[in-house]
C-alpha atoms as a PDB file:
ATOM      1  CA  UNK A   1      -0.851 -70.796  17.125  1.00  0.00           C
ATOM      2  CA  UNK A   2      -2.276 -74.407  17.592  1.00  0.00           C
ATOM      3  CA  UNK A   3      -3.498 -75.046  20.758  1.00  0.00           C
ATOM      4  CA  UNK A   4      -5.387 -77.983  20.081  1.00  0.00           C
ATOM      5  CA  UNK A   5      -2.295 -80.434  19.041  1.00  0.00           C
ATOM      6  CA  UNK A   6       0.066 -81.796  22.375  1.00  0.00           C
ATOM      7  CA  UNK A   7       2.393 -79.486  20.518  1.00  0.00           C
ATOM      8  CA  UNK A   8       3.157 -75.704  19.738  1.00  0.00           C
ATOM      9  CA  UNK A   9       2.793 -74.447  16.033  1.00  0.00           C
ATOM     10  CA  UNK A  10       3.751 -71.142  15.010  1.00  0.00           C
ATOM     11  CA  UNK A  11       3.190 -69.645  11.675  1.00  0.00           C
ATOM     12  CA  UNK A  12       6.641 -68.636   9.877  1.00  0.00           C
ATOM     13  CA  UNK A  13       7.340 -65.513   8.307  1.00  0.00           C
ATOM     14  CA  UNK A  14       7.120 -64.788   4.317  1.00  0.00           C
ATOM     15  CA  UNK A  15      10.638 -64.553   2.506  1.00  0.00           C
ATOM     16  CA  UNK A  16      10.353 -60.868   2.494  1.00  0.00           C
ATOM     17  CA  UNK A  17      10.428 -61.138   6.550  1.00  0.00           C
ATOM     18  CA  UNK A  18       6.927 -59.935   7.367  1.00  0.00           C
ATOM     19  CA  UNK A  19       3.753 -61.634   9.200  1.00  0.00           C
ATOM     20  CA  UNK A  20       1.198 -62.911   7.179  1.00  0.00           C
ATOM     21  CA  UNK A  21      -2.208 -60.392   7.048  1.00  0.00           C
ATOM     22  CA  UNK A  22      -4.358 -63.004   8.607  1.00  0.00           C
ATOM     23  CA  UNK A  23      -5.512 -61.491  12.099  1.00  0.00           C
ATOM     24  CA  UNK A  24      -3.776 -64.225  14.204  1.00  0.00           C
ATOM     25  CA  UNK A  25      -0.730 -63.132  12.291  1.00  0.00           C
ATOM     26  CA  UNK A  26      -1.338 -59.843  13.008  1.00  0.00           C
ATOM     27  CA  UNK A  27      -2.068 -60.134  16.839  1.00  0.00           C
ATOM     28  CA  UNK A  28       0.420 -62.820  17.658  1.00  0.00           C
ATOM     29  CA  UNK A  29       3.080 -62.688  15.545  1.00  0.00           C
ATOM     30  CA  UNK A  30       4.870 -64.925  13.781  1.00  0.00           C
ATOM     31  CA  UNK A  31       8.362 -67.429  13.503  1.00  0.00           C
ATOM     32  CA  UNK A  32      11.276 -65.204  11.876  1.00  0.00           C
ATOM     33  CA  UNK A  33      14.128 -67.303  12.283  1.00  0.00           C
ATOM     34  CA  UNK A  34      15.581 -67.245  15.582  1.00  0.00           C
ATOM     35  CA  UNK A  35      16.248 -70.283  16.937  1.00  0.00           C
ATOM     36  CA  UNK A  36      17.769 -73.539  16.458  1.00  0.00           C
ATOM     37  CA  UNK A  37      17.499 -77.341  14.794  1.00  0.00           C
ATOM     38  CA  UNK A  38      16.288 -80.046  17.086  1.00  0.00           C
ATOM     39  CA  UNK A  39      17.636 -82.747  14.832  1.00  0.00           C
ATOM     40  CA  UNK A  40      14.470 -83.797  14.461  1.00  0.00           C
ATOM     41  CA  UNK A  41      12.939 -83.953  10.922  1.00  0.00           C
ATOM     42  CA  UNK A  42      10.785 -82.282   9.017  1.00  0.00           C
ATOM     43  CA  UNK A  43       7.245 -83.532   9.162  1.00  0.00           C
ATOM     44  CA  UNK A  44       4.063 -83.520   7.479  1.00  0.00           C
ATOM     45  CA  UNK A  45       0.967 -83.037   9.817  1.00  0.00           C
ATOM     46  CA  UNK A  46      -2.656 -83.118   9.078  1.00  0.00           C
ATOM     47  CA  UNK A  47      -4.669 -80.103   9.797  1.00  0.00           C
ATOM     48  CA  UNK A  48      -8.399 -79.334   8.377  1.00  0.00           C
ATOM     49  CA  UNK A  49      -7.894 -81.841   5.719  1.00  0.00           C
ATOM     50  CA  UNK A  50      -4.798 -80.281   4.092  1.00  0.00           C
ATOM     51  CA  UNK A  51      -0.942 -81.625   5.114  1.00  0.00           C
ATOM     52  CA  UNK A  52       1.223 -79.238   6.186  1.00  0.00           C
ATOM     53  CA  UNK A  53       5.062 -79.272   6.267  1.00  0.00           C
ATOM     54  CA  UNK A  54       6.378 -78.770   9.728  1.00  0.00           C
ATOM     55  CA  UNK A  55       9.855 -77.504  10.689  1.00  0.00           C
ATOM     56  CA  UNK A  56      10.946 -78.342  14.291  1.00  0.00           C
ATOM     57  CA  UNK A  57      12.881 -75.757  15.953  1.00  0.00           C
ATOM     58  CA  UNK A  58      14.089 -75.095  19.661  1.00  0.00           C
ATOM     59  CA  UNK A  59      14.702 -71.884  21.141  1.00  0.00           C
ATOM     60  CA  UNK A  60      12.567 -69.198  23.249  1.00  0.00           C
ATOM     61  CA  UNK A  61       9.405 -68.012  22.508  1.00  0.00           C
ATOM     62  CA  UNK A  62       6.618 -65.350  24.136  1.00  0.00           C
ATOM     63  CA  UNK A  63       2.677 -65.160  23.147  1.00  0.00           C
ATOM     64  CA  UNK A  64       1.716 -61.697  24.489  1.00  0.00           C
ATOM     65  CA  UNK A  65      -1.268 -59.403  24.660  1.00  0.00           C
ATOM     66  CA  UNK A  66      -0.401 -56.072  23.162  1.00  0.00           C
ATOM     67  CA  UNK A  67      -3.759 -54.547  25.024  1.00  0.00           C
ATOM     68  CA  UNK A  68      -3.277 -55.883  28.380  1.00  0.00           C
ATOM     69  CA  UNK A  69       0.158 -56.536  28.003  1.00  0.00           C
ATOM     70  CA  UNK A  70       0.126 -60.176  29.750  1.00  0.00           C
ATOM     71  CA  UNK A  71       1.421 -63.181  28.490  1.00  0.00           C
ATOM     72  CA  UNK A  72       3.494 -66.343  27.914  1.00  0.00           C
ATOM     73  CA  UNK A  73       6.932 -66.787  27.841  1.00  0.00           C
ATOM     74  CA  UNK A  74       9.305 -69.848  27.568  1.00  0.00           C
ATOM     75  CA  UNK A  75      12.992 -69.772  27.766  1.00  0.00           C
ATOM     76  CA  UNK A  76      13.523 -73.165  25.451  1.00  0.00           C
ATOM     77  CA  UNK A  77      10.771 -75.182  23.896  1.00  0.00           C
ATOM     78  CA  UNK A  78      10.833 -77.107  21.103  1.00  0.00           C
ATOM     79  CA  UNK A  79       7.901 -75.662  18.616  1.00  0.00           C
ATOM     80  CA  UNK A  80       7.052 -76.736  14.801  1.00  0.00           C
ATOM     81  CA  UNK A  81       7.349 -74.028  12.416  1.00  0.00           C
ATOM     82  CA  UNK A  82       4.641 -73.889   9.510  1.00  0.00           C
END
């Protein structure tokens, strides 16, 4: 997840449906498909000196914290899927 950007990124899933094994992955989560097209298109964004195709998607979406079990959740957002 980007926090840093006036806008959400979430890491999608591999073909074979699983997280990736980078610890964010791991922790958070990742984007496996469930929600819908803005209409909006695809973009590239620059992050760490690389460009990086975005997806923009709208739908619901939860960050929690599988120790304390707190969290984030948002009924319908719009969010870039990378």
């Amino acid at each position: 997840v980007d926090t840093g950007s006036p806008f959400l990124l979430v890491e999608g899933a591999r073909p074979d449906g699983t997280c990736g094994q980078a610890a964010n992955a791991q922790r958070w989560g990742c984007y496996k498909g469930a929600a819908r097209g803005t209409g909006l298109p695809d973009t590239d964004e620059l992050f760490g000196g690389e460009d990086v195709g975005v997806q923009w998607r709208q739908g619901a979406f939860a960050l929690r914290n599988a120790s304390s079990g707190g969290g984030l959740a948002i009924d319908d957002a719009i969010f870039g899927r990378i």
